[in-house]
PDB file of N, CA and C in Angstrom:
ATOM      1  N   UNK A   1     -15.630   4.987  14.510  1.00  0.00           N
ATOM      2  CA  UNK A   1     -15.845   4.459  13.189  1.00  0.00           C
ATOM      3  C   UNK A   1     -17.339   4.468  12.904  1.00  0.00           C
ATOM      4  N   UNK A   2     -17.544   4.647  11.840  1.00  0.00           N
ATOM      5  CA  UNK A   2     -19.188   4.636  11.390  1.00  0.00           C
ATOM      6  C   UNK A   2     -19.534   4.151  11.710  1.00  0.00           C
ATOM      7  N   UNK A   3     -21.054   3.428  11.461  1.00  0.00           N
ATOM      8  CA  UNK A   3     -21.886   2.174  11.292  1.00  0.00           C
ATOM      9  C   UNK A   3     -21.820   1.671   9.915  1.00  0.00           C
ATOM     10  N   UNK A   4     -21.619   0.469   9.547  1.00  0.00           N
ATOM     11  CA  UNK A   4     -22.147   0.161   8.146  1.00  0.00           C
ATOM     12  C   UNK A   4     -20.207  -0.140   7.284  1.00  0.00           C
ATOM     13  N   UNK A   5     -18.880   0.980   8.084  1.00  0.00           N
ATOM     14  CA  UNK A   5     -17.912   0.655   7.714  1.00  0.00           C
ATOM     15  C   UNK A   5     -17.326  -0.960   7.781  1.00  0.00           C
ATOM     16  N   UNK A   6     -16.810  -0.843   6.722  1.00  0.00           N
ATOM     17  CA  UNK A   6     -16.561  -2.205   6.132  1.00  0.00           C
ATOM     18  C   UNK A   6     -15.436  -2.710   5.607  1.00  0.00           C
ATOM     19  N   UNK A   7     -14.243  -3.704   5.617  1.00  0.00           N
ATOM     20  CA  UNK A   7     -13.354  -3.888   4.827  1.00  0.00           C
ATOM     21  C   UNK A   7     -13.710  -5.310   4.786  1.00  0.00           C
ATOM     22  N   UNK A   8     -12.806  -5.693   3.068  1.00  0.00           N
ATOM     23  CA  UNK A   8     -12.859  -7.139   2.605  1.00  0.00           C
ATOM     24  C   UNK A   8     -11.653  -6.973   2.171  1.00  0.00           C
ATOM     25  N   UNK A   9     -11.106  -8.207   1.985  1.00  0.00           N
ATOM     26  CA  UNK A   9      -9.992  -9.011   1.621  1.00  0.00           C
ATOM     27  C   UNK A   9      -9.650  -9.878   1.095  1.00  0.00           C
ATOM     28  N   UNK A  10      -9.583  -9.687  -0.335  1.00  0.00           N
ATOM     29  CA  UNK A  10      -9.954 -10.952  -1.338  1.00  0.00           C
ATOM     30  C   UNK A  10      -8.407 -11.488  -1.856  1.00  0.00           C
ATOM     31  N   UNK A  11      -8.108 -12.544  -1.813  1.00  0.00           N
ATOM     32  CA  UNK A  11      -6.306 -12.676  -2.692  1.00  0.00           C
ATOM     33  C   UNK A  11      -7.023 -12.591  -4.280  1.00  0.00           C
ATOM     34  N   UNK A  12      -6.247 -12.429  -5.076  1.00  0.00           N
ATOM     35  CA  UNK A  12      -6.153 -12.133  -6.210  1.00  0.00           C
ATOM     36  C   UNK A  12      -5.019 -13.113  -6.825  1.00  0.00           C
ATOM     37  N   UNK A  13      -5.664 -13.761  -8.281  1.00  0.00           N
ATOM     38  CA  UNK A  13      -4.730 -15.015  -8.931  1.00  0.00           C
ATOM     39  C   UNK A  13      -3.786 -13.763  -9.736  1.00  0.00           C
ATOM     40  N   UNK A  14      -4.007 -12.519  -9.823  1.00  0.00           N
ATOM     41  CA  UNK A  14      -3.251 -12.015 -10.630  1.00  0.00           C
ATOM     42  C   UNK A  14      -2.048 -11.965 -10.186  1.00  0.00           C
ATOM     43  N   UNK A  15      -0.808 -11.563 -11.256  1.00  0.00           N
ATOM     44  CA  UNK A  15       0.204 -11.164 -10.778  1.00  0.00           C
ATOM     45  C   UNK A  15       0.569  -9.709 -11.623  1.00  0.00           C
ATOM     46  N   UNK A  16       1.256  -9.104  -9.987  1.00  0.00           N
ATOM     47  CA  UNK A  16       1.051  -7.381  -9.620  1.00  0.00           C
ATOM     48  C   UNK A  16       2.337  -7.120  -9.791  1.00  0.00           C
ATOM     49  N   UNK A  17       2.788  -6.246 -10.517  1.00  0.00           N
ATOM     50  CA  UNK A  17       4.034  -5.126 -10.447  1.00  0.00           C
ATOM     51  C   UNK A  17       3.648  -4.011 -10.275  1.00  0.00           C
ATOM     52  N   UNK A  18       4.448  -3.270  -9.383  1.00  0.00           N
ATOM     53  CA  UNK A  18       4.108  -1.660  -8.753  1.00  0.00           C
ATOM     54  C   UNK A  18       5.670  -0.742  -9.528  1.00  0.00           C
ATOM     55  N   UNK A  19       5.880  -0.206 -10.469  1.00  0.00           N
ATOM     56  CA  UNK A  19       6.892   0.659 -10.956  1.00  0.00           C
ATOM     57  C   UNK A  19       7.067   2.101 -10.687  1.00  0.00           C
ATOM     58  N   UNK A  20       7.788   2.568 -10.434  1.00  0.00           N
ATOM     59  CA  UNK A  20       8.165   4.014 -10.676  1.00  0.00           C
ATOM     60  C   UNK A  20       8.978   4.519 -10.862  1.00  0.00           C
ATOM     61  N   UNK A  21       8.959   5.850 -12.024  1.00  0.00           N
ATOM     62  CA  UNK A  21      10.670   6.182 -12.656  1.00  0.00           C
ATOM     63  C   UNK A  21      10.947   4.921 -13.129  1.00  0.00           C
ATOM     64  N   UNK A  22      10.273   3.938 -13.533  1.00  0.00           N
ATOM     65  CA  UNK A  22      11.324   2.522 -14.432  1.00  0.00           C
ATOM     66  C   UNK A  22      11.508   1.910 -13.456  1.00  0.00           C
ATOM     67  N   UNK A  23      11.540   2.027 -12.057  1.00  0.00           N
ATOM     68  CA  UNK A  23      12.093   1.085 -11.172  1.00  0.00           C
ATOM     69  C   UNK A  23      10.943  -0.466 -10.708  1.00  0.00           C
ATOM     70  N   UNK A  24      11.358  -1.228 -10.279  1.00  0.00           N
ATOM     71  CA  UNK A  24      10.419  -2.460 -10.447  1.00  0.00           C
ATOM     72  C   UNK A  24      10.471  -1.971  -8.684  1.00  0.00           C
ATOM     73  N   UNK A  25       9.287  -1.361  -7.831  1.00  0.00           N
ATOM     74  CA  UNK A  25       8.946  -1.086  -6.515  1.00  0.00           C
ATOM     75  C   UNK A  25       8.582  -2.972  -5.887  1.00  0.00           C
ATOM     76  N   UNK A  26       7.801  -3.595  -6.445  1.00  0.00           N
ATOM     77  CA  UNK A  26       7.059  -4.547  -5.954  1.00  0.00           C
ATOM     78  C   UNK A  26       6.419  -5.445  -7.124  1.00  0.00           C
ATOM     79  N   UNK A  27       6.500  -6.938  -6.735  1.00  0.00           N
ATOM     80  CA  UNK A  27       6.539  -8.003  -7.553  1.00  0.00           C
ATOM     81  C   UNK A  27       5.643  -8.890  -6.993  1.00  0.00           C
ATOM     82  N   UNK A  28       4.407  -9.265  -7.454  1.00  0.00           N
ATOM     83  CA  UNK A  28       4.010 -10.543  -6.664  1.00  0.00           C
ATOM     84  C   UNK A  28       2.881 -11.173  -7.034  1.00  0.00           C
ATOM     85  N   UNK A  29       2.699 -12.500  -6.830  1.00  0.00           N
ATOM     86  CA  UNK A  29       1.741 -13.827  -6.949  1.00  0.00           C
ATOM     87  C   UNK A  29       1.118 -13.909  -5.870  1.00  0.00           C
ATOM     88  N   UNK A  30       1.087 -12.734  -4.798  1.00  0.00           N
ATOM     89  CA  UNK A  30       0.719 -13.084  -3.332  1.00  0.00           C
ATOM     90  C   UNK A  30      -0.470 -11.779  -3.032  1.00  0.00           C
ATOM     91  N   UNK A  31      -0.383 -10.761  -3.791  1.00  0.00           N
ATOM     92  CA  UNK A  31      -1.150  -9.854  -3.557  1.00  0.00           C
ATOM     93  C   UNK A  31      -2.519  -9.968  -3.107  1.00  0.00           C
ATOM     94  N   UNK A  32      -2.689  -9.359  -2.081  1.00  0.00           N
ATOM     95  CA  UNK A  32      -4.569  -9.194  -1.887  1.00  0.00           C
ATOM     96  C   UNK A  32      -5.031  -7.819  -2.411  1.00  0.00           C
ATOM     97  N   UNK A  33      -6.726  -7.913  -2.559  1.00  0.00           N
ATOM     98  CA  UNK A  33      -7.344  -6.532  -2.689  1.00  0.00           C
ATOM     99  C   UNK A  33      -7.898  -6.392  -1.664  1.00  0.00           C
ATOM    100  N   UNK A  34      -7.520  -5.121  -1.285  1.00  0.00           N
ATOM    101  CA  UNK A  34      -8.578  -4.040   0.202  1.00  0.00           C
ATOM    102  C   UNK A  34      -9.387  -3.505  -0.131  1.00  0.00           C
ATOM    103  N   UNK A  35     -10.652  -3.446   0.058  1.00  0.00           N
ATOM    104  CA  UNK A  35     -11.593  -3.198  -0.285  1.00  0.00           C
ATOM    105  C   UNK A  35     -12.234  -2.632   0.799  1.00  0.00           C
ATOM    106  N   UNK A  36     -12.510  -0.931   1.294  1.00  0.00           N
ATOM    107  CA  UNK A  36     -12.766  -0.219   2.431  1.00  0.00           C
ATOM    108  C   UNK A  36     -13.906   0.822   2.062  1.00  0.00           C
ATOM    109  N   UNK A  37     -14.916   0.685   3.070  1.00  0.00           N
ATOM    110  CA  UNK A  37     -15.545   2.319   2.712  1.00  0.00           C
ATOM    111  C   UNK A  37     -15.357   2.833   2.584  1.00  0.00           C
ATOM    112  N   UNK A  38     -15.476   3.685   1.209  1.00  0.00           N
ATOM    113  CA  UNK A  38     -15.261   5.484   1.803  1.00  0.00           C
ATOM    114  C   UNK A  38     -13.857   5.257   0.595  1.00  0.00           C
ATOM    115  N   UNK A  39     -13.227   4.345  -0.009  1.00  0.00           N
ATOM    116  CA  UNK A  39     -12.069   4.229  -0.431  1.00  0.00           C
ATOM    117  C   UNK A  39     -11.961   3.607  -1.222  1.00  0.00           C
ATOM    118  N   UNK A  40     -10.771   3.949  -2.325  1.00  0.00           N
ATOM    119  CA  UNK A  40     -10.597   3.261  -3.287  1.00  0.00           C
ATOM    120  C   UNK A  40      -9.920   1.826  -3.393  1.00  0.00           C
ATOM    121  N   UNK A  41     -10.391   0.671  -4.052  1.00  0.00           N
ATOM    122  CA  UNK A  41      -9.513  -0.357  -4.041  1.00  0.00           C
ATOM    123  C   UNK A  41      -8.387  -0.331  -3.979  1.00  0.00           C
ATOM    124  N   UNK A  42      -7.589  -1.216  -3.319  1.00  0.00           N
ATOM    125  CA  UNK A  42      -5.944  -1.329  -3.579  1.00  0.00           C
ATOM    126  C   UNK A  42      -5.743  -2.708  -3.088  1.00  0.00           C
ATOM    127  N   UNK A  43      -4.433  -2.716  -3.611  1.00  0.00           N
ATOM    128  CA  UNK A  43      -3.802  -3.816  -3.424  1.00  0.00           C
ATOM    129  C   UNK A  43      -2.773  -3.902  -2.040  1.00  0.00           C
ATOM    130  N   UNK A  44      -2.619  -4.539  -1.533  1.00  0.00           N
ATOM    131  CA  UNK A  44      -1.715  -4.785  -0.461  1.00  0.00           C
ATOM    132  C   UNK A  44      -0.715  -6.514  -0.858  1.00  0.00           C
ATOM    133  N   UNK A  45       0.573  -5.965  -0.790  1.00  0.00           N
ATOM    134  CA  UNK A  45       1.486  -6.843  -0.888  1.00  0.00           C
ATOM    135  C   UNK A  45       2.355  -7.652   0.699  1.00  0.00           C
ATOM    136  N   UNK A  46       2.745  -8.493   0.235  1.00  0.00           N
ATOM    137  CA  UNK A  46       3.101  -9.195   1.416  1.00  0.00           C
ATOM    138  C   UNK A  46       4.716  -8.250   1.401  1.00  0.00           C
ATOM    139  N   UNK A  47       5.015  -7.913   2.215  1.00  0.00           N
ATOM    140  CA  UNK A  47       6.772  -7.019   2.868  1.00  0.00           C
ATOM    141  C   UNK A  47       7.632  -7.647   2.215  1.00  0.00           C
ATOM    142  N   UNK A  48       7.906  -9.278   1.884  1.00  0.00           N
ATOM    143  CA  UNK A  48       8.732  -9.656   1.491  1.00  0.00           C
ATOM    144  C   UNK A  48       9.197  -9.584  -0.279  1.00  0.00           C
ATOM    145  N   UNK A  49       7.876  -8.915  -0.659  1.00  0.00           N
ATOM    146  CA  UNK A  49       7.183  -8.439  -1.868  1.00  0.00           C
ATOM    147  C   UNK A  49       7.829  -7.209  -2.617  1.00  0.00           C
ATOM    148  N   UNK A  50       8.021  -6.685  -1.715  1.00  0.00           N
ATOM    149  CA  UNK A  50       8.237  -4.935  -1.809  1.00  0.00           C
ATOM    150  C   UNK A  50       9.953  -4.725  -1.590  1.00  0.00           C
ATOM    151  N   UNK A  51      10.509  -4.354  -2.560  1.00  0.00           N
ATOM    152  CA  UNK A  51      11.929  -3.666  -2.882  1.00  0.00           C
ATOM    153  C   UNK A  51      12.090  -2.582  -1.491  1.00  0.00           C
ATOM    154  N   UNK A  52      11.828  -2.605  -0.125  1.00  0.00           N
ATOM    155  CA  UNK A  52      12.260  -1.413   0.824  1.00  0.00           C
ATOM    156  C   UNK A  52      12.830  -0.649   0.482  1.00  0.00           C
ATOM    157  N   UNK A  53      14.680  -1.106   0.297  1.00  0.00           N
ATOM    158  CA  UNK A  53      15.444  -0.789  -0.147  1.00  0.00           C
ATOM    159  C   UNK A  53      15.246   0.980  -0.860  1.00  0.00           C
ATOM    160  N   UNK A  54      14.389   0.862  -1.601  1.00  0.00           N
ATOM    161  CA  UNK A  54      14.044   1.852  -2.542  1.00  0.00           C
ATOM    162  C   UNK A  54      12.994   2.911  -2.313  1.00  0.00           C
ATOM    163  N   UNK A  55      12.716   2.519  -0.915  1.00  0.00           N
ATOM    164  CA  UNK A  55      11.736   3.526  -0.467  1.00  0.00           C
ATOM    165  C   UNK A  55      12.243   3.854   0.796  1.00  0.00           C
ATOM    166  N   UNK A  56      11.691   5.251   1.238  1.00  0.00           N
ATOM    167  CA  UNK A  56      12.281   6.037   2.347  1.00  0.00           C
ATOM    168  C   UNK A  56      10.921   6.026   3.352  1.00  0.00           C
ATOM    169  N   UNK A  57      11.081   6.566   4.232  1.00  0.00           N
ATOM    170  CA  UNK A  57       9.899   6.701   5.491  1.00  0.00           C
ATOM    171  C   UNK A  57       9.614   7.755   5.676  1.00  0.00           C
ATOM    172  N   UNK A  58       8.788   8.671   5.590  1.00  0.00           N
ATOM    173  CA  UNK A  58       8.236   9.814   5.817  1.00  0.00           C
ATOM    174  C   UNK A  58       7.725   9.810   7.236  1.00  0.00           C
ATOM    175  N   UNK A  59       7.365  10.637   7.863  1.00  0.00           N
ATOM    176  CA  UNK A  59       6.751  11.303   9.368  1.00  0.00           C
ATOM    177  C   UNK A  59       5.977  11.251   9.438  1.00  0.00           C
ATOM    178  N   UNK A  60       4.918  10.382   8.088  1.00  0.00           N
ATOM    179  CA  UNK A  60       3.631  10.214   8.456  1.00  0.00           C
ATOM    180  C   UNK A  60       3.319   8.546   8.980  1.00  0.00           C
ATOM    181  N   UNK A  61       2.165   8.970   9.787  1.00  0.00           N
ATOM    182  CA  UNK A  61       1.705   7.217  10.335  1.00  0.00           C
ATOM    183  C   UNK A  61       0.500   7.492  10.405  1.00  0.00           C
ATOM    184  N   UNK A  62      -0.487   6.013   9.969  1.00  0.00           N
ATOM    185  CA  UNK A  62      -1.602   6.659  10.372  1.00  0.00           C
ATOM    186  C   UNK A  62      -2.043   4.568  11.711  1.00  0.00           C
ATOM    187  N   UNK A  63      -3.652   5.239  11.850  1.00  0.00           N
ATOM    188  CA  UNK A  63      -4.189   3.927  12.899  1.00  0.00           C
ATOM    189  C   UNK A  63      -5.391   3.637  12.640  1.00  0.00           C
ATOM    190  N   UNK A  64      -5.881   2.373  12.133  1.00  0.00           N
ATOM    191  CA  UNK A  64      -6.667   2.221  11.773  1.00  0.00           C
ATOM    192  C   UNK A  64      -7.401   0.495  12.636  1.00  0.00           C
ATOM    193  N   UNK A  65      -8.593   0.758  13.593  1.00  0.00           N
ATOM    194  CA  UNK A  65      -8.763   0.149  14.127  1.00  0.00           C
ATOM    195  C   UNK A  65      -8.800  -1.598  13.602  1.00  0.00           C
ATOM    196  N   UNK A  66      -8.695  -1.981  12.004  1.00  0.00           N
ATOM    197  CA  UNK A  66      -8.698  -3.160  11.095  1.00  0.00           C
ATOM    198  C   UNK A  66      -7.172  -3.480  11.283  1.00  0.00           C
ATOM    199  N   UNK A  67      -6.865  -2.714  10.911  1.00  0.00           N
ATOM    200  CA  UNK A  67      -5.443  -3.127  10.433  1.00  0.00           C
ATOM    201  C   UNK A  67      -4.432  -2.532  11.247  1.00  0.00           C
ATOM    202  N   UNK A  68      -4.501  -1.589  12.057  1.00  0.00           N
ATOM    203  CA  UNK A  68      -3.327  -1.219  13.320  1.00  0.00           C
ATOM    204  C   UNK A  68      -2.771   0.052  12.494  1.00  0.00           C
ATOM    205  N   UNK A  69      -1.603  -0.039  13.421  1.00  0.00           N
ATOM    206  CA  UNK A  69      -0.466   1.132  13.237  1.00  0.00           C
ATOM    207  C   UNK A  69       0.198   0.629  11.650  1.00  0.00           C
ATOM    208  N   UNK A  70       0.381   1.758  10.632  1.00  0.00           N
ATOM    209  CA  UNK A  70       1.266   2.044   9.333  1.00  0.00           C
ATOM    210  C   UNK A  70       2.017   2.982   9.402  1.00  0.00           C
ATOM    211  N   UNK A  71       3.155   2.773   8.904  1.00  0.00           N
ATOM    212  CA  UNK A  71       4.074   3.822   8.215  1.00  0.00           C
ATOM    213  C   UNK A  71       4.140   4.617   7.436  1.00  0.00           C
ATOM    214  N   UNK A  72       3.953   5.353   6.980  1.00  0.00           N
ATOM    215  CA  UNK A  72       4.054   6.063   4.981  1.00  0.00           C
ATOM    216  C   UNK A  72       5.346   5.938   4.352  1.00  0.00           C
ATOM    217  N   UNK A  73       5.929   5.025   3.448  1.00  0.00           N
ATOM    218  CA  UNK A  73       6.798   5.090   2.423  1.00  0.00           C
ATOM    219  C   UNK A  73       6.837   5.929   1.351  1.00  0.00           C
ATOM    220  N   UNK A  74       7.840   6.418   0.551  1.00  0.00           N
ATOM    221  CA  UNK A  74       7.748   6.580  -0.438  1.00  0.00           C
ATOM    222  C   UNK A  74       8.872   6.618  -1.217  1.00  0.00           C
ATOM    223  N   UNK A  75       8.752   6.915  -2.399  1.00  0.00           N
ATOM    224  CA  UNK A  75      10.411   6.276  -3.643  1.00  0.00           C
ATOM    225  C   UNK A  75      10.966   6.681  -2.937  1.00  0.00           C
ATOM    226  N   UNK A  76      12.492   6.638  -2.904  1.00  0.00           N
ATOM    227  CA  UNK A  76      13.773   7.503  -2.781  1.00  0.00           C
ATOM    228  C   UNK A  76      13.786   8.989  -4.086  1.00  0.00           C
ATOM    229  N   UNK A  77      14.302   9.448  -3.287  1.00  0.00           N
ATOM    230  CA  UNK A  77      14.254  11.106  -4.144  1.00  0.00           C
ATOM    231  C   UNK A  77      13.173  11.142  -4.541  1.00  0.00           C
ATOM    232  N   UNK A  78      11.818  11.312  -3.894  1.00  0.00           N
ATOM    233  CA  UNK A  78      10.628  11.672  -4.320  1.00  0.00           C
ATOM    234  C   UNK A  78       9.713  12.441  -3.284  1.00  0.00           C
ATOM    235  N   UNK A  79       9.123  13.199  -3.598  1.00  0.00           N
ATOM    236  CA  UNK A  79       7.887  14.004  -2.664  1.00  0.00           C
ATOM    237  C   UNK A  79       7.052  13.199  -3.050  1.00  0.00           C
ATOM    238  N   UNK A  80       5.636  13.285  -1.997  1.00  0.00           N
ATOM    239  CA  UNK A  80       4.910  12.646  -2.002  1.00  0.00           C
ATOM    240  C   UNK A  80       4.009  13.679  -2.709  1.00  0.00           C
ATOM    241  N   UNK A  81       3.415  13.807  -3.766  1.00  0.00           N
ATOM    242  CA  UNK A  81       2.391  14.692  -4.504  1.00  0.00           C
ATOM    243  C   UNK A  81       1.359  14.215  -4.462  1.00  0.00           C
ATOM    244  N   UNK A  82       0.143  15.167  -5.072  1.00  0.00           N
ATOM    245  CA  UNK A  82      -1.486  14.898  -4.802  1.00  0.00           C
ATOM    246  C   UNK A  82      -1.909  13.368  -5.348  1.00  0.00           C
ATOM    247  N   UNK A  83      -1.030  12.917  -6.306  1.00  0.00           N
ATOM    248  CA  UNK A  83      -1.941  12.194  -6.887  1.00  0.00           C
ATOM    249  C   UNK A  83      -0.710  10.659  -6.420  1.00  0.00           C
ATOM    250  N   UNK A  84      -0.294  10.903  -5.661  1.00  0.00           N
ATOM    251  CA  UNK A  84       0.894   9.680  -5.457  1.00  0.00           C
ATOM    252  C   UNK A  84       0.880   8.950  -4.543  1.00  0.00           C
ATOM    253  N   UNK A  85       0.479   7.897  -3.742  1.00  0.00           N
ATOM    254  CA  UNK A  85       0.307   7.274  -3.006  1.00  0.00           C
ATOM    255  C   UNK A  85       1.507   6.840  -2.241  1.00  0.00           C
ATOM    256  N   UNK A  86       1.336   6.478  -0.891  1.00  0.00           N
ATOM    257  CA  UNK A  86       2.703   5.796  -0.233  1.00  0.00           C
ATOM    258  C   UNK A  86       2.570   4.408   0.086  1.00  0.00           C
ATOM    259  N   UNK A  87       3.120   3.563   0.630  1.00  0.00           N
ATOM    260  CA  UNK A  87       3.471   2.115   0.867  1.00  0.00           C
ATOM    261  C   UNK A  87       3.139   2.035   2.346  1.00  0.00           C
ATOM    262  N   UNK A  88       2.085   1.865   2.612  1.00  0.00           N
ATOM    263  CA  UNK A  88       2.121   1.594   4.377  1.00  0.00           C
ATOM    264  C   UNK A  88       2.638   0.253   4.613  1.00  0.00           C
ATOM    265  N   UNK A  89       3.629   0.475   5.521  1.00  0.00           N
ATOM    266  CA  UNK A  89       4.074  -0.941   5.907  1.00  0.00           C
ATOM    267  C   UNK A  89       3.729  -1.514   8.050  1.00  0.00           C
TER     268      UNK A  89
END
């Protein structure tokens, strides 16, 4: 890892819906923002947050010495395209 790499973790009073195709993915009053070098903000939801159900698991994983081992999610009946993000759980 670099020198100088960095993550923060702020909760947020907002409340977050994640949709796709119309579908309600994720709902919540609990959300934090990740805030990483090198990377764009996002939000991270608590699991109990997130509709699973509606998302599939792809073959990707990644490891990240902050936060550990993730999964890659994504919708049901969907490819993961350039501009589409997945659900690490």
């Amino acid at each position: 890892m670099a020198a100088g790499h960095q993550i923060t973790i702020t909760p947020t009073r907002d409340h977050i819906e994640v949709t796709l195709g119309g579908e309600k993915l994720a709902e919540s009053d609990r959300a934090v923002l990740l805030n990483e070098t090198g990377y764009p903000t996002r939000y991270y939801f608590p699991r109990e947050d997130v509709r699973t159900e509606l998302l599939r698991p792809t073959s990707h994983q990644t490891t990240c010495p902050f936060k550990g081992e993730a999964s890659l999610l994504v919708g049901r009946g969907r490819r993961r395209g350039p501009r589409e993000r997945g659900v690490e759980l």
